[in-house]
C-alpha atoms as a PDB file:
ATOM      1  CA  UNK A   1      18.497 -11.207 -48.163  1.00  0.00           C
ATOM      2  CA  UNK A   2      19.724 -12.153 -44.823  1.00  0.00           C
ATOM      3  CA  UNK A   3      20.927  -9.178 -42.264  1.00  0.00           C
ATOM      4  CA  UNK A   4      23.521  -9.919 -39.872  1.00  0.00           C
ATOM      5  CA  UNK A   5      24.139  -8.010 -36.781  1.00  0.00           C
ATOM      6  CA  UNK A   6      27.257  -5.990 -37.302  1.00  0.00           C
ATOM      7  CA  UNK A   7      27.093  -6.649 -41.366  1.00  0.00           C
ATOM      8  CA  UNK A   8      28.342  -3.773 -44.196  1.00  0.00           C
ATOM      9  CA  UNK A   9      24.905  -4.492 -45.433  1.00  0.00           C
ATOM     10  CA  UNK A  10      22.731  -2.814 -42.593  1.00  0.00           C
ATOM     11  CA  UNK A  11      25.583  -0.038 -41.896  1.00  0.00           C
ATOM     12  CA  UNK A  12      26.525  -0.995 -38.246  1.00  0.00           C
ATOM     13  CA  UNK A  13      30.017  -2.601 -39.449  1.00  0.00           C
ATOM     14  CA  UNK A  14      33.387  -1.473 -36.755  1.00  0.00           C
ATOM     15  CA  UNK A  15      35.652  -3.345 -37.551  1.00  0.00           C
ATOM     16  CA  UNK A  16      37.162  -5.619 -34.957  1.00  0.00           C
ATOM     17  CA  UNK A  17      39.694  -4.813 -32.385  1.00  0.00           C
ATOM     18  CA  UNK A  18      42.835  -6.973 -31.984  1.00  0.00           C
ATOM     19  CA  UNK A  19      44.379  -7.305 -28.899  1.00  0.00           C
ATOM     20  CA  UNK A  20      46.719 -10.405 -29.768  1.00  0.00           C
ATOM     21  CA  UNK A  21      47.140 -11.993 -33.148  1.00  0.00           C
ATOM     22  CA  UNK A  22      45.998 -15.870 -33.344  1.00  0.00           C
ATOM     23  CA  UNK A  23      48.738 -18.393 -33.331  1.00  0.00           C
ATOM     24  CA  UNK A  24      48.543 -21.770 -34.837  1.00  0.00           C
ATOM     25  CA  UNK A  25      49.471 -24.411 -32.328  1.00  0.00           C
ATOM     26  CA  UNK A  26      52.746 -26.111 -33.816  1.00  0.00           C
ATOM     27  CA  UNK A  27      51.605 -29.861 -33.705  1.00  0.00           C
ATOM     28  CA  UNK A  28      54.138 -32.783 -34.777  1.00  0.00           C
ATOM     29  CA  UNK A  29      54.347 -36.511 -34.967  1.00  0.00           C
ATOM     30  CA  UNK A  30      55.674 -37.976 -31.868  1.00  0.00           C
ATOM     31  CA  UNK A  31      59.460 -39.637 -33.125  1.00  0.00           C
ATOM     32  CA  UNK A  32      58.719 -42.683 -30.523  1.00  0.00           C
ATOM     33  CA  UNK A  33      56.031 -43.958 -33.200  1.00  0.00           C
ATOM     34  CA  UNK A  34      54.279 -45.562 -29.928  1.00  0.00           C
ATOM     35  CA  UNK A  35      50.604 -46.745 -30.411  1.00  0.00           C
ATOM     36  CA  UNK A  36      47.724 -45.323 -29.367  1.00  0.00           C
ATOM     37  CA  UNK A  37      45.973 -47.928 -27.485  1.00  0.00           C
ATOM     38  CA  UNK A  38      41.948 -49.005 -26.860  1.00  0.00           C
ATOM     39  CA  UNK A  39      41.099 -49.525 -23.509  1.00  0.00           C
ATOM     40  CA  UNK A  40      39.534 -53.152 -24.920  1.00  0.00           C
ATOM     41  CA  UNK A  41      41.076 -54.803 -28.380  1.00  0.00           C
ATOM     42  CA  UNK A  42      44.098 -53.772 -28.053  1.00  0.00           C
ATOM     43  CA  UNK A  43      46.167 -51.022 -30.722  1.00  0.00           C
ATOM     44  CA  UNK A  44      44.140 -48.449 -32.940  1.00  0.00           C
ATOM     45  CA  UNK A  45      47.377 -47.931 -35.407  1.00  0.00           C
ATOM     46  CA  UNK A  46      47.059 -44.525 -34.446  1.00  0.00           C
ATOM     47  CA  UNK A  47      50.462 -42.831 -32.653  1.00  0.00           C
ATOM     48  CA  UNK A  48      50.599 -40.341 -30.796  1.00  0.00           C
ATOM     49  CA  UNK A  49      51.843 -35.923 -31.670  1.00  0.00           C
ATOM     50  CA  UNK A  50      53.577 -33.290 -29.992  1.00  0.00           C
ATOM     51  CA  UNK A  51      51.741 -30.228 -29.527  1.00  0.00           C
ATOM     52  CA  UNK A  52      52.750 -26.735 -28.450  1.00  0.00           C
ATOM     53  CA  UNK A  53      56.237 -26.461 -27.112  1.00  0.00           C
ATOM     54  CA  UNK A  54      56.893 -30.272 -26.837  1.00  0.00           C
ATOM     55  CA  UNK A  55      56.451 -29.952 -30.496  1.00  0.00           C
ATOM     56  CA  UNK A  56      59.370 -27.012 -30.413  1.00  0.00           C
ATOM     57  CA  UNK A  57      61.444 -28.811 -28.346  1.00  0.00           C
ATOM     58  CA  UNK A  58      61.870 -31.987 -30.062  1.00  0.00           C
ATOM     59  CA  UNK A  59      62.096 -29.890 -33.134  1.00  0.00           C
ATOM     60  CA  UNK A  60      65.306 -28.092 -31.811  1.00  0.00           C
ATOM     61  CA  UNK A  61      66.576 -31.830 -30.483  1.00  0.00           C
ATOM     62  CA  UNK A  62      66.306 -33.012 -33.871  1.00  0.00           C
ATOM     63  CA  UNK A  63      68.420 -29.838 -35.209  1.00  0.00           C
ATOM     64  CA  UNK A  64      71.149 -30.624 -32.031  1.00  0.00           C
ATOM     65  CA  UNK A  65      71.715 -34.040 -32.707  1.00  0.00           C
ATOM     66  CA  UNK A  66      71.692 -34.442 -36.246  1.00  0.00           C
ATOM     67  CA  UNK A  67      74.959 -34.366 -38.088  1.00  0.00           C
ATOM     68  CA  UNK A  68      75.495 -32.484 -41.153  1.00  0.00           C
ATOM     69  CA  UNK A  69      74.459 -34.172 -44.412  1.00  0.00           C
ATOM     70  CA  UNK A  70      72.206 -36.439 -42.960  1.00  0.00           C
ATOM     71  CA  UNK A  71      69.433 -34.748 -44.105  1.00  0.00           C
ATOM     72  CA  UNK A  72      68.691 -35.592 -47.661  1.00  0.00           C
ATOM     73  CA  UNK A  73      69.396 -32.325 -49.751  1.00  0.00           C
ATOM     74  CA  UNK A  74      70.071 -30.022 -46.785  1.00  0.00           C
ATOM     75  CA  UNK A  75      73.721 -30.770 -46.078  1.00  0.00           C
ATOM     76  CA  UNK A  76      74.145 -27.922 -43.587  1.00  0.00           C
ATOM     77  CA  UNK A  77      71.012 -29.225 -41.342  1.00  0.00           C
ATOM     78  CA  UNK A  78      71.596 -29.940 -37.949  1.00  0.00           C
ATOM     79  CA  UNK A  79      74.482 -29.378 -35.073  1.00  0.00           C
ATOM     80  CA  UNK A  80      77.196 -31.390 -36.285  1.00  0.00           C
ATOM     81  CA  UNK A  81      77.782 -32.162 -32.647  1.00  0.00           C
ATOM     82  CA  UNK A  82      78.170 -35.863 -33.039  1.00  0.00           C
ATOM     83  CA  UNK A  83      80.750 -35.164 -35.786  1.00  0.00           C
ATOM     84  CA  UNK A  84      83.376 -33.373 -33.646  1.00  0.00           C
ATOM     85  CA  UNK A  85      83.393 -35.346 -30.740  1.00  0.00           C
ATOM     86  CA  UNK A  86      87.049 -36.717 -31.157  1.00  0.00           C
ATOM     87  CA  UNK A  87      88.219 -33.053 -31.847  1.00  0.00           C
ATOM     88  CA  UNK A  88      90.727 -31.632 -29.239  1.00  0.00           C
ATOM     89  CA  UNK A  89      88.441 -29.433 -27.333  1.00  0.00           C
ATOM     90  CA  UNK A  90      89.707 -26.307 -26.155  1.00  0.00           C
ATOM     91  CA  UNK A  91      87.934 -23.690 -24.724  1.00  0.00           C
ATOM     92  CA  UNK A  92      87.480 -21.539 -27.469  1.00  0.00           C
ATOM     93  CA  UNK A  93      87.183 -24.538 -29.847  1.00  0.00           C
ATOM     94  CA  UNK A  94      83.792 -25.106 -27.462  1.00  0.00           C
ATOM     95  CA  UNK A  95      82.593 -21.646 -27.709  1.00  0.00           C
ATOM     96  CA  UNK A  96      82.731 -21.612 -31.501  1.00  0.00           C
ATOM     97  CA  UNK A  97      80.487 -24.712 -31.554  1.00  0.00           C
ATOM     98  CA  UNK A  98      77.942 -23.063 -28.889  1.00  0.00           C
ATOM     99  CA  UNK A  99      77.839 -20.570 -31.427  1.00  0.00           C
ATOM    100  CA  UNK A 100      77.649 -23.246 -34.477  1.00  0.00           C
ATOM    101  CA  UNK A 101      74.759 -24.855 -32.554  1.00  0.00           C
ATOM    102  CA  UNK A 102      72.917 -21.380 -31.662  1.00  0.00           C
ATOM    103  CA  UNK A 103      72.876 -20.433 -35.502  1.00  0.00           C
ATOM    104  CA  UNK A 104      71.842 -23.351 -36.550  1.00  0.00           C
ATOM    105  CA  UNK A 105      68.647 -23.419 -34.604  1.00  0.00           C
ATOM    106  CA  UNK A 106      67.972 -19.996 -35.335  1.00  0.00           C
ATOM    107  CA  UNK A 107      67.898 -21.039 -39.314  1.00  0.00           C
ATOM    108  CA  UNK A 108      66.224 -24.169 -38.815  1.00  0.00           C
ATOM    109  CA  UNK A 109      63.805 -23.699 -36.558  1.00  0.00           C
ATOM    110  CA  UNK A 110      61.782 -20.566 -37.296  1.00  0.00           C
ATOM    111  CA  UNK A 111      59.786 -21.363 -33.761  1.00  0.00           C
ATOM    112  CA  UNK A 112      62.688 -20.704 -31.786  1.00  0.00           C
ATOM    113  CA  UNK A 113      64.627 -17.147 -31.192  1.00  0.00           C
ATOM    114  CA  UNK A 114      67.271 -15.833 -28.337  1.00  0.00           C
ATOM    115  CA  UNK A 115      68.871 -19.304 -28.209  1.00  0.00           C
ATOM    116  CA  UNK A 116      71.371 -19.859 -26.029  1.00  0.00           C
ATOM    117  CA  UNK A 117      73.840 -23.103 -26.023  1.00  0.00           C
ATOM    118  CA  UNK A 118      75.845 -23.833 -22.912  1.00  0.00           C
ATOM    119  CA  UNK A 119      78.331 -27.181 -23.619  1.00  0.00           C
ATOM    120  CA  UNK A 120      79.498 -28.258 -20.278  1.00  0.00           C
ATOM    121  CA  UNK A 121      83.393 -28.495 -20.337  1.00  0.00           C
ATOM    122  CA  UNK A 122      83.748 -31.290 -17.649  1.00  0.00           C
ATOM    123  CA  UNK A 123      82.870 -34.292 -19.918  1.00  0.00           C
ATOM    124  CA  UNK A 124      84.892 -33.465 -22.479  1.00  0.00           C
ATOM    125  CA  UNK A 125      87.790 -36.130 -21.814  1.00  0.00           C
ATOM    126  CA  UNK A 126      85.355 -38.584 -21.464  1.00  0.00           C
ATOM    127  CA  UNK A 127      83.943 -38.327 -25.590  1.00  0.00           C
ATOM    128  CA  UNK A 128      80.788 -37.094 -24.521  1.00  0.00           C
ATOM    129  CA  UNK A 129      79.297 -33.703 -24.767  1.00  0.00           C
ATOM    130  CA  UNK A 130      76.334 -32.124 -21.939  1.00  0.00           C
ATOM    131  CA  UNK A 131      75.030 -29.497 -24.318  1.00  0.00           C
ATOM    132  CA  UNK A 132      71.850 -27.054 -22.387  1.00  0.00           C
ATOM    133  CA  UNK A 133      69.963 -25.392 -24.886  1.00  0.00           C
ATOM    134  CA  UNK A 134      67.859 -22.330 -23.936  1.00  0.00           C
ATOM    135  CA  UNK A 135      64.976 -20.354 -26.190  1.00  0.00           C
ATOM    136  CA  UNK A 136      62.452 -18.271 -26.555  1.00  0.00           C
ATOM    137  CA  UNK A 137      59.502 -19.111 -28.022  1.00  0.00           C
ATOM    138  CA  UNK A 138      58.045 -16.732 -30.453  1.00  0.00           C
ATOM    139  CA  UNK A 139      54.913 -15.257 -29.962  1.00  0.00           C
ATOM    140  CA  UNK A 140      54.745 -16.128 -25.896  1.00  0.00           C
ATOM    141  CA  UNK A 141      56.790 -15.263 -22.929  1.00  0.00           C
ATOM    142  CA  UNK A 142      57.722 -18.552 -22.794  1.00  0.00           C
ATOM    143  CA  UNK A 143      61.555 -19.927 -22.156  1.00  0.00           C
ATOM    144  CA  UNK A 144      62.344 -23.342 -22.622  1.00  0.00           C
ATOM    145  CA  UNK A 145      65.289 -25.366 -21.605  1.00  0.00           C
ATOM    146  CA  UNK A 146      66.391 -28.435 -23.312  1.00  0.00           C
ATOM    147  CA  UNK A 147      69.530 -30.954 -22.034  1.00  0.00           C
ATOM    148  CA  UNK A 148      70.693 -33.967 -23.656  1.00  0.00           C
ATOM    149  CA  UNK A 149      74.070 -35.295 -23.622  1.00  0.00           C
ATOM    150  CA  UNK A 150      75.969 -36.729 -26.665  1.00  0.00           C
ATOM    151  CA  UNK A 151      78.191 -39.732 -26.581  1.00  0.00           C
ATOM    152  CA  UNK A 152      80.008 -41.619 -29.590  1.00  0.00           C
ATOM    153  CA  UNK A 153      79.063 -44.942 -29.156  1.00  0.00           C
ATOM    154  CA  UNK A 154      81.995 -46.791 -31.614  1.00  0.00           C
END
């Protein structure tokens, strides 16, 4: 029989002291699909992944600019951001979709929490949307800010 130091078999066991709970990195595919290349023949097939919070953040870009029912079998998925663009856009009509957009993340993306969406009012006449999305990222201390714009291209 093999002792170990610290085993319930030889009577020394304590059992460990957590200061911090371990996290599993959040890891996902990059949504370029670019290559991974060799430094001599060329392409390995491989692409390359998002780890940590550029994994989050694309995550909660994905939720923003998809529209809803674009995701197979998950009709309420996504922002629904590109879908209003031709709405008449009033102030209030802008805060309810902040608020849209904010819920949405929180639902869809489990990684994310305290979200905040700020749609910038000035580009409105124009058909396109600067939408500033901030979060928390649970588990860490970390905020992260994300800005894209939206723009209907027909």
């Amino acid at each position: 029989m093999v002792k170990r130091a610290n085993a319930v078999e030889d009577g020394r066991y304590e059992p460990p002291v957590l200061n911090s709970t371990r996290i599993n990195p959040s890891v996902d595919i990059d949504l370029l699909f670019a290559p991974k290349r060799k430094h001599v023949s060329g392409e390995t097939g491989d692409i390359f992944k998002k780890l940590d919070y550029a994994a989050i953040k694309q995550s909660v870009k994905n939720i923003v600019m998809t529209n809803f029912g674009e995701k197979p079998f998950n009709t309420e998925f996504g922002g629904n951001i590109r879908g209003l663009l031709f709405e008449n856009a009033d102030p209030d009509y802008l805060e309810d979709l902040e608020a849209l957009i904010a819920s949405n993340i929180e639902l869809s993306e489990p990684r994310a929490r305290n979200v905040i969406v700020e749609i910038d009012q000035t580009y409105v006449d124009r058909n396109y949307l600067a939408v500033r999305v901030n979060f928390a990222v649970v588990h860490t201390l970390e905020n992260i800010s994300l800005e894209t714009t939206i723009a209907r291209i027909r």
